[in-house]
Protein backbone atom coordinates (compact mmCIF):
# COMPACT_ATOMS: atom_id res chain seq x y z
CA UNK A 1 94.68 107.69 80.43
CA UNK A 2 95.95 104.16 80.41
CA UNK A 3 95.04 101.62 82.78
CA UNK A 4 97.88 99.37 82.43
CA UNK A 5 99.88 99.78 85.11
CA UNK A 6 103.41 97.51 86.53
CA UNK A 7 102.61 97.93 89.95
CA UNK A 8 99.45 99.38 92.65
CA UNK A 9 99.61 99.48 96.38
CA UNK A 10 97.46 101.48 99.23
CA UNK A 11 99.76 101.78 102.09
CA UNK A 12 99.73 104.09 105.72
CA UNK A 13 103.39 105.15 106.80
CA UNK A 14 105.31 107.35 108.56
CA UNK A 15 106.58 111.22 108.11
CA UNK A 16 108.80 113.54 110.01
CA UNK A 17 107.64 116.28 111.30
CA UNK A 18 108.29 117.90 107.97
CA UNK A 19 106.20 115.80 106.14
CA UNK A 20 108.95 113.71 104.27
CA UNK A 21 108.14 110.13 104.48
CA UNK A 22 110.05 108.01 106.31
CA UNK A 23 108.55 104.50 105.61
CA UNK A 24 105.63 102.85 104.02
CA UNK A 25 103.44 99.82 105.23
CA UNK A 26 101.71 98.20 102.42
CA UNK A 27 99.37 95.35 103.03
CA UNK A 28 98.36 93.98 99.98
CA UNK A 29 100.78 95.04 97.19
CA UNK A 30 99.71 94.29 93.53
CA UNK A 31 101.53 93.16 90.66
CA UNK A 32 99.80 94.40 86.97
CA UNK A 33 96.42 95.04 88.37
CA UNK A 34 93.99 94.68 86.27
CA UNK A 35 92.40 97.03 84.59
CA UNK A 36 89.10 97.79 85.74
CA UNK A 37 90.99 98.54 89.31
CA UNK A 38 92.93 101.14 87.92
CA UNK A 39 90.22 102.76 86.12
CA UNK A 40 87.78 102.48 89.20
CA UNK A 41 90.53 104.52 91.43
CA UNK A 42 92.45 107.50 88.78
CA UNK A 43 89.70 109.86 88.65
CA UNK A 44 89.05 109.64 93.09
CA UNK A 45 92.93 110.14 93.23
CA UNK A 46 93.76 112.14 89.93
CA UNK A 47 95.85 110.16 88.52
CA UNK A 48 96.60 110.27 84.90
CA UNK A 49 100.01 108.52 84.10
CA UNK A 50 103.60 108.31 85.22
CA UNK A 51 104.80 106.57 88.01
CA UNK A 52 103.58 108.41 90.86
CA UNK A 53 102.83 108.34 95.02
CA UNK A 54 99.50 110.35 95.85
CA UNK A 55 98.41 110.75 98.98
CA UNK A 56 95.07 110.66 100.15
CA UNK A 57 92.57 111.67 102.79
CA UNK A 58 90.50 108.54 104.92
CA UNK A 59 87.52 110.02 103.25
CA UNK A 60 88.63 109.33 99.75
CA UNK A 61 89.43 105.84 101.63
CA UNK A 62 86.25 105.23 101.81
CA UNK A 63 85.50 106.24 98.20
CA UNK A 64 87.91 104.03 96.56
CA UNK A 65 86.79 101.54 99.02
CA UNK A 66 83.27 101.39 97.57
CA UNK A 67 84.56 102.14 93.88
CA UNK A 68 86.37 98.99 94.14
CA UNK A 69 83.75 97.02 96.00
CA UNK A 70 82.23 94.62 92.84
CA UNK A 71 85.86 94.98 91.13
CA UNK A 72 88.24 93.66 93.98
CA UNK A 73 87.15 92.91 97.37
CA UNK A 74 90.31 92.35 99.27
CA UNK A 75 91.47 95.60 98.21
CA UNK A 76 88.39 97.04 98.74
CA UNK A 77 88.37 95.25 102.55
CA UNK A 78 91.89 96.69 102.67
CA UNK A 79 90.81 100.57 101.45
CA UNK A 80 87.68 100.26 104.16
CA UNK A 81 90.44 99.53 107.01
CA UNK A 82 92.43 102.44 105.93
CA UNK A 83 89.75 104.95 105.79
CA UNK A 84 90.45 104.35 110.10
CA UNK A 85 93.94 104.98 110.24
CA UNK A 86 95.29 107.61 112.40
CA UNK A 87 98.27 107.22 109.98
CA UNK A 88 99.35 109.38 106.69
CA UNK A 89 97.72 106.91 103.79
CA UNK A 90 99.80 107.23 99.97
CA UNK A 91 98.64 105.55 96.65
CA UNK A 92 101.44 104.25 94.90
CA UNK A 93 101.45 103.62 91.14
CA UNK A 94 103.48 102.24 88.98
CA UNK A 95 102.93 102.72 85.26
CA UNK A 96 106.67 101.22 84.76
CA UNK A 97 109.09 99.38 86.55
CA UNK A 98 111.37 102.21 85.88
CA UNK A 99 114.04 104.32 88.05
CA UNK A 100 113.12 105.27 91.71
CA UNK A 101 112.02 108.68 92.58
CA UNK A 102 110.21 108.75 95.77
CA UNK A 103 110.60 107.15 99.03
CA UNK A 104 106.87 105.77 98.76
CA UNK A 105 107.62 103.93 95.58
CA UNK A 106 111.16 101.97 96.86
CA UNK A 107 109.16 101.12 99.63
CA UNK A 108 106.71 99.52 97.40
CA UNK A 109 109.14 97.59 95.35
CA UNK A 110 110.63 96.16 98.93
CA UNK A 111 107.27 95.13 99.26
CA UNK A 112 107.15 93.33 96.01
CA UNK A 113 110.33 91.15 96.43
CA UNK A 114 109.52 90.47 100.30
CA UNK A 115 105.54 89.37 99.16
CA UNK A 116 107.67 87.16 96.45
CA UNK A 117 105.43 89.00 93.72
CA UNK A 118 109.12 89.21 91.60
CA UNK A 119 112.42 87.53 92.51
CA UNK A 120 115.60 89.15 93.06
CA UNK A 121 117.23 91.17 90.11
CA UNK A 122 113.78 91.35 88.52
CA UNK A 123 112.90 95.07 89.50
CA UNK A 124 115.00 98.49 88.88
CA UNK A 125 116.39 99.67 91.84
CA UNK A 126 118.79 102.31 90.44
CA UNK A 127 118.79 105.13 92.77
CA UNK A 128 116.57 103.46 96.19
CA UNK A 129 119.59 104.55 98.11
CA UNK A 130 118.85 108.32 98.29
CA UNK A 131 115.12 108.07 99.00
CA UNK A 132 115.28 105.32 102.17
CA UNK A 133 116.16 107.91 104.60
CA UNK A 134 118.43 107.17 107.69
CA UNK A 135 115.71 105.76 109.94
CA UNK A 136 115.58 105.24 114.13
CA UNK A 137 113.41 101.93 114.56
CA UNK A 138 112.07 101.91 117.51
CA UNK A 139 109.84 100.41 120.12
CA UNK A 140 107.43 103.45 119.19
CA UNK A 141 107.88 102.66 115.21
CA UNK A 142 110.24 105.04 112.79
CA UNK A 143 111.40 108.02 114.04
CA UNK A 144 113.64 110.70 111.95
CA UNK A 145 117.15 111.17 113.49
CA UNK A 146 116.69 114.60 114.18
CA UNK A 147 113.33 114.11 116.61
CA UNK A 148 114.45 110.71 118.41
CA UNK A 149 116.06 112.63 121.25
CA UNK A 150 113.12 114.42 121.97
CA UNK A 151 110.91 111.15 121.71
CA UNK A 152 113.03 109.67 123.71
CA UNK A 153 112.58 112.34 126.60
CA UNK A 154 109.57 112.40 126.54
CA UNK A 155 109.24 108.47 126.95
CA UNK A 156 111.50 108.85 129.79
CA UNK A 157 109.28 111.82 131.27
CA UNK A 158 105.90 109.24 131.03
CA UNK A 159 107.59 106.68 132.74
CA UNK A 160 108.45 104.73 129.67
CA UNK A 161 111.55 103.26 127.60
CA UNK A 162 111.54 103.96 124.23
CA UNK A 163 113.92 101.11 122.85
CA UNK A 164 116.04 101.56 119.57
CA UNK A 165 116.10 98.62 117.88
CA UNK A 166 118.37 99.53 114.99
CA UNK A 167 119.35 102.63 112.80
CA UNK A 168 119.66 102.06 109.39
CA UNK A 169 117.84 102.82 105.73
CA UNK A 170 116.15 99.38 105.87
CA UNK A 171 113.61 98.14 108.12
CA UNK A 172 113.39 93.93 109.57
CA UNK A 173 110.97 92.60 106.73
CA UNK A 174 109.06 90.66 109.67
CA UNK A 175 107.62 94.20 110.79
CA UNK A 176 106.15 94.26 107.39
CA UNK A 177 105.45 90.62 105.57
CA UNK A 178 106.03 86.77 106.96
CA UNK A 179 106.13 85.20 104.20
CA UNK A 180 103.81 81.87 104.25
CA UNK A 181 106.02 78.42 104.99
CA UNK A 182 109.75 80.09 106.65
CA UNK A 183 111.54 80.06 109.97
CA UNK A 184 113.19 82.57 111.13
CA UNK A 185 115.44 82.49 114.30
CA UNK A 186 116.23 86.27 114.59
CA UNK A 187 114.07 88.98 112.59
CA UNK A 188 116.57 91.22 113.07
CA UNK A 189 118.47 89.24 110.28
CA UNK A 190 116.31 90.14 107.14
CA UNK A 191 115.72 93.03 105.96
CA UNK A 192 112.79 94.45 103.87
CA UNK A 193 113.31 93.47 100.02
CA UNK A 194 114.56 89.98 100.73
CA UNK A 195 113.14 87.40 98.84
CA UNK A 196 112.71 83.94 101.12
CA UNK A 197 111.45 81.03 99.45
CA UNK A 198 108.86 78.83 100.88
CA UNK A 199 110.36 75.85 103.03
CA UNK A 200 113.57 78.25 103.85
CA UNK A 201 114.98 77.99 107.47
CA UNK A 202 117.27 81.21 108.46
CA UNK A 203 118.66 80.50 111.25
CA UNK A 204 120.82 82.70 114.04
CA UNK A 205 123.56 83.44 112.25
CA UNK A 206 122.23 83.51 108.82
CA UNK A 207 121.21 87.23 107.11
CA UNK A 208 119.64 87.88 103.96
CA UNK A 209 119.56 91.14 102.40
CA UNK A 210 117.36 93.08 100.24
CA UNK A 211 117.36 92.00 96.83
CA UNK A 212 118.58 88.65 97.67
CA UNK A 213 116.68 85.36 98.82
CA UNK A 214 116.32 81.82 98.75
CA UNK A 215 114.08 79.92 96.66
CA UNK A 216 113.83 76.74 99.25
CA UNK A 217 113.44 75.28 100.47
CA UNK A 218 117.08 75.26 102.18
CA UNK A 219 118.88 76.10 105.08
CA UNK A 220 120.26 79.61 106.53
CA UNK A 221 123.22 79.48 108.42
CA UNK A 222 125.41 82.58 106.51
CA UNK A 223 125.29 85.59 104.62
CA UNK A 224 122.79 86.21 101.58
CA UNK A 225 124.97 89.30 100.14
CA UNK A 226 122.96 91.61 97.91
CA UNK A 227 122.32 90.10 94.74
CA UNK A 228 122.68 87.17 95.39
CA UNK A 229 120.21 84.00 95.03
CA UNK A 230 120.38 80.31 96.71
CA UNK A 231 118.79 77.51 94.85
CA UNK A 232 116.34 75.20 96.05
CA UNK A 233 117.61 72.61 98.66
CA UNK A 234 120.67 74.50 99.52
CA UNK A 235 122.29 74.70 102.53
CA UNK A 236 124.90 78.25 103.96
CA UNK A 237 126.35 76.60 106.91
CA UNK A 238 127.16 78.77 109.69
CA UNK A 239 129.19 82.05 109.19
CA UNK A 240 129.80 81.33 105.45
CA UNK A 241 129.74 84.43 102.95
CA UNK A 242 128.55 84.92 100.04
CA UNK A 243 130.24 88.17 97.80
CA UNK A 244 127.18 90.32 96.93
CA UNK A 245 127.19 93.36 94.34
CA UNK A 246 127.76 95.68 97.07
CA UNK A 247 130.71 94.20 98.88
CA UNK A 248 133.07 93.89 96.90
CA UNK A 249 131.58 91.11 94.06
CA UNK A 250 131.40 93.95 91.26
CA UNK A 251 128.65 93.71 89.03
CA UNK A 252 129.56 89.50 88.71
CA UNK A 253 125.71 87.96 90.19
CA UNK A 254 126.41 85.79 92.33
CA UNK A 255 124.14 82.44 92.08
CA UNK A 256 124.13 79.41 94.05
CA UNK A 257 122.43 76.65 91.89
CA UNK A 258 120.13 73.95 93.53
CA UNK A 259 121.81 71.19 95.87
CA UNK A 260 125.02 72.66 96.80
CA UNK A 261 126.93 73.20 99.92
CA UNK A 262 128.78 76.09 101.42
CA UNK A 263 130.11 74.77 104.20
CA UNK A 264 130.89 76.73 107.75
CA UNK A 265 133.10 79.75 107.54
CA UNK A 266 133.28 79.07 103.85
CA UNK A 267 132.84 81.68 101.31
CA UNK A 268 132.19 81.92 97.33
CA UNK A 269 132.54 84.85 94.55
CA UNK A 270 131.77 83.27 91.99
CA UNK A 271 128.26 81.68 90.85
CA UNK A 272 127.74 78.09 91.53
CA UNK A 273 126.57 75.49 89.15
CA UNK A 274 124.19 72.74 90.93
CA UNK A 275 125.27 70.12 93.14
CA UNK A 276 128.38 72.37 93.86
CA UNK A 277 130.18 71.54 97.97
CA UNK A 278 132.70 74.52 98.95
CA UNK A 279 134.73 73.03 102.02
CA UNK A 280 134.77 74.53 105.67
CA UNK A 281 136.58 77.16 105.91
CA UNK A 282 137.48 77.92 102.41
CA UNK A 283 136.92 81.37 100.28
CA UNK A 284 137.08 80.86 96.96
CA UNK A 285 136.97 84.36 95.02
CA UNK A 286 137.23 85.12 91.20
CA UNK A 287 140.82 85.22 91.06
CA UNK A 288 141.79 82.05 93.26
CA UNK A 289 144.13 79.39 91.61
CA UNK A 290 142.19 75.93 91.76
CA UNK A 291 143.91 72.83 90.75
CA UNK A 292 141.50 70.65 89.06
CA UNK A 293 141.24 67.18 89.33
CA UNK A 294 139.59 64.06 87.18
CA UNK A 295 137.77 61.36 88.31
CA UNK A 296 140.59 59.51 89.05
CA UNK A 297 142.16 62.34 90.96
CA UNK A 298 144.79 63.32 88.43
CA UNK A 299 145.78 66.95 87.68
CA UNK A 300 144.25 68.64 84.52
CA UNK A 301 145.08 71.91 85.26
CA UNK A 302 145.38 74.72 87.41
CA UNK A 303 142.48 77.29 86.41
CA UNK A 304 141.21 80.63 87.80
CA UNK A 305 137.85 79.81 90.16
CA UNK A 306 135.91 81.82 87.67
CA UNK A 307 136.56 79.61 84.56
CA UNK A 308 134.56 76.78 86.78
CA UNK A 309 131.66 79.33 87.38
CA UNK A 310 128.09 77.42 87.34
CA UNK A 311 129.60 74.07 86.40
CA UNK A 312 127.60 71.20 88.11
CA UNK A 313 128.95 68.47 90.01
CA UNK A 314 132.10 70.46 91.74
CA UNK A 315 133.68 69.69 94.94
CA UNK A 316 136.16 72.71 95.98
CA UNK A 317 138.34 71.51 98.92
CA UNK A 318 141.99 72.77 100.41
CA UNK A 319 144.95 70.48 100.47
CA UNK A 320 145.74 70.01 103.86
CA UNK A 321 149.25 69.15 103.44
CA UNK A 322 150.13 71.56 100.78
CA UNK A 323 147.30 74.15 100.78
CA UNK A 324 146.87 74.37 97.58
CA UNK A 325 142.71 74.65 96.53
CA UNK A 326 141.31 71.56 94.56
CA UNK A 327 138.43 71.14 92.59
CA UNK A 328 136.96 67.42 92.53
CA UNK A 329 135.10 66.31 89.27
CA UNK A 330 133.63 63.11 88.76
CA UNK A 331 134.82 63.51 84.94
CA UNK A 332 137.39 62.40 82.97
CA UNK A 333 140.16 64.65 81.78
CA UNK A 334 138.77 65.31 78.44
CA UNK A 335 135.25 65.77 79.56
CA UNK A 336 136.31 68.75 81.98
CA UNK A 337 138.84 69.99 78.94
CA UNK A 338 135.14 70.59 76.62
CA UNK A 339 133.33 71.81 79.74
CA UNK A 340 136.22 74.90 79.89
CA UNK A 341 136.42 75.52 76.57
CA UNK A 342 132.61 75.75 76.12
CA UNK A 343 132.49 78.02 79.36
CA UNK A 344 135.28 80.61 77.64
């Protein structure tokens, strides 16, 4: 058996009355544990190899509790908590970061990204959409589809409300991990899997979504599409966009480099360099024709948005007499000439 293994979490979670889960709550989520913890739990779970989600009793809890007590005490702390929970407990282990095959184990990778144990586009998420089931959140935690209007009689029969927050495959990440060093306006905004850099603000109107993040700090005013990553001390100002891989921005990652500006209502598809300012109000996509200036505010040439893609230094405005999109350099016209040529 080895005992090298990507990824090892202990979590408690919740299953339909079926017994498929519907969510996972891990505490402490590891990253390449080492060794001696993987050996001291396989033979009280089983385990021998693969990527796999195990679950156990509160009485084997307890045993990998004390098996782990000289080896790791947090997770040992952590195993002696669970050995209470009224809650179905799963062992999730990763020998690879490799394709997703239960619900247990996208939950875990979530985890990973929102614990800021690996940054987005640093796991494999092929296939997490198929195993995060179509979840009520509620007041009374997940419910399955199917049962919620039962629950929801018999809240009303005791007297009680039971409130649905949302219903969707992904759960607020604040329900699960606060990262150390954020604000965050409205919880409802983040989901579980986003990645949000110490010193971020999010504010009202700003979203992130999983796989996607901030590494601050900066401030959150608009949309963090999937996929896509802000630099540090980089500001979304309110209601801007930014494309992510799922709406519409292909398979092009969208980046925003360190020190730019989207401004409000704005919107970008293509990657920004550092230092980059988008004007108010102005989507620039892939395909949009951008006249670009010198320093001296002459035209060099009109280009497609994406030949400027991660170029420092940019300044993309509207005309407001003739409408036409600029891009401001502060180089000369043979200096921007090299920097497109090198970028093609």
């Amino acid at each position: 058996m080895s005992t090298t293994l990507f990824s090892l979490a202990f979590g408690a979670g919740t299953q339909n009355r079926e017994g498929a889960w519907l969510e996972v709550f891990y505490a402490q989520p590891m990253l390449k544990p080492s060794a001696e913890v993987v050996a001291a739990i396989a033979p009280i779970l089983g385990y021998s190899e693969g990527n796999q989600a195990i679950t156990f009793t509160t009485a084997q809890a307890s045993q990998l509790a004390e098996a782990l007590r000289n080896v790791d005490a947090a997770q040992a702390k952590l195993l002696t908590r669970l050995a209470e929970s009224h809650k179905p407990l799963v062992a999730t282990l990763l020998a690879e970061d490799a394709q997703l095959s239960s619900t247990p184990e996208a939950y875990l990778k979530l985890h990973l990204l929102s614990h800021r144990l690996v940054k987005p586009h640093g796991l494999n998420l092929a296939g997490i959409f198929p195993l995060l089931p179509n979840v009520a959140w509620t007041s009374q935690g997940a419910i399955d589809l199917a049962e919620l209007a039962e629950h929801q009689l018999e809240a009303r029969l005791r007297g009680e409300l039971l409130e649905v927050f949302s219903v969707d495959k992904f759960p607020k990440m604040t329900d699960y991990v606060v990262p150390a060093g954020v604000r965050i306006a409205d919880a409802a905004r983040l989901r579980l899997g986003a990645y949000v850099g110490e010193g971020t603000t999010v504010m009202h109107e700003g979203f992130v979504n999983f796989n996607a993040g901030t590494e601050g700090p900066g401030m959150i005013e608009g949309r963090v599409s999937a996929g896509v990553f802000v630099g540090k001390g980089s500001d979304l100002g309110g209601g801007c966009s930014t494309m992510g891989t799922l709406s519409g921005g292909g398979n092009i990652v969208i980046k925003v480099g360190e020190g730019c500006l989207i401004g409000a209502n704005a919107g970008i598809g293509i990657p920004l360099g550092d230092r980059n300012t988008v004007e108010s109000g102005l989507y620039v996509t892939a395909g949009t024709k951008v006249k670009l200036l010198d320093e001296n505010n002459q035209l060099v040439k009109v280009v497609k948005a994406r030949d400027l893609a991660g170029q420092p230094d940019l300044l993309f405005r509207r005309n407001s007499e003739t409408g036409a999109v600029e891009c401001k350099t502060h180089k000369s016209a043979i200096e921007l000439n090299e920097a497109l040529h090198a970028h093609n």
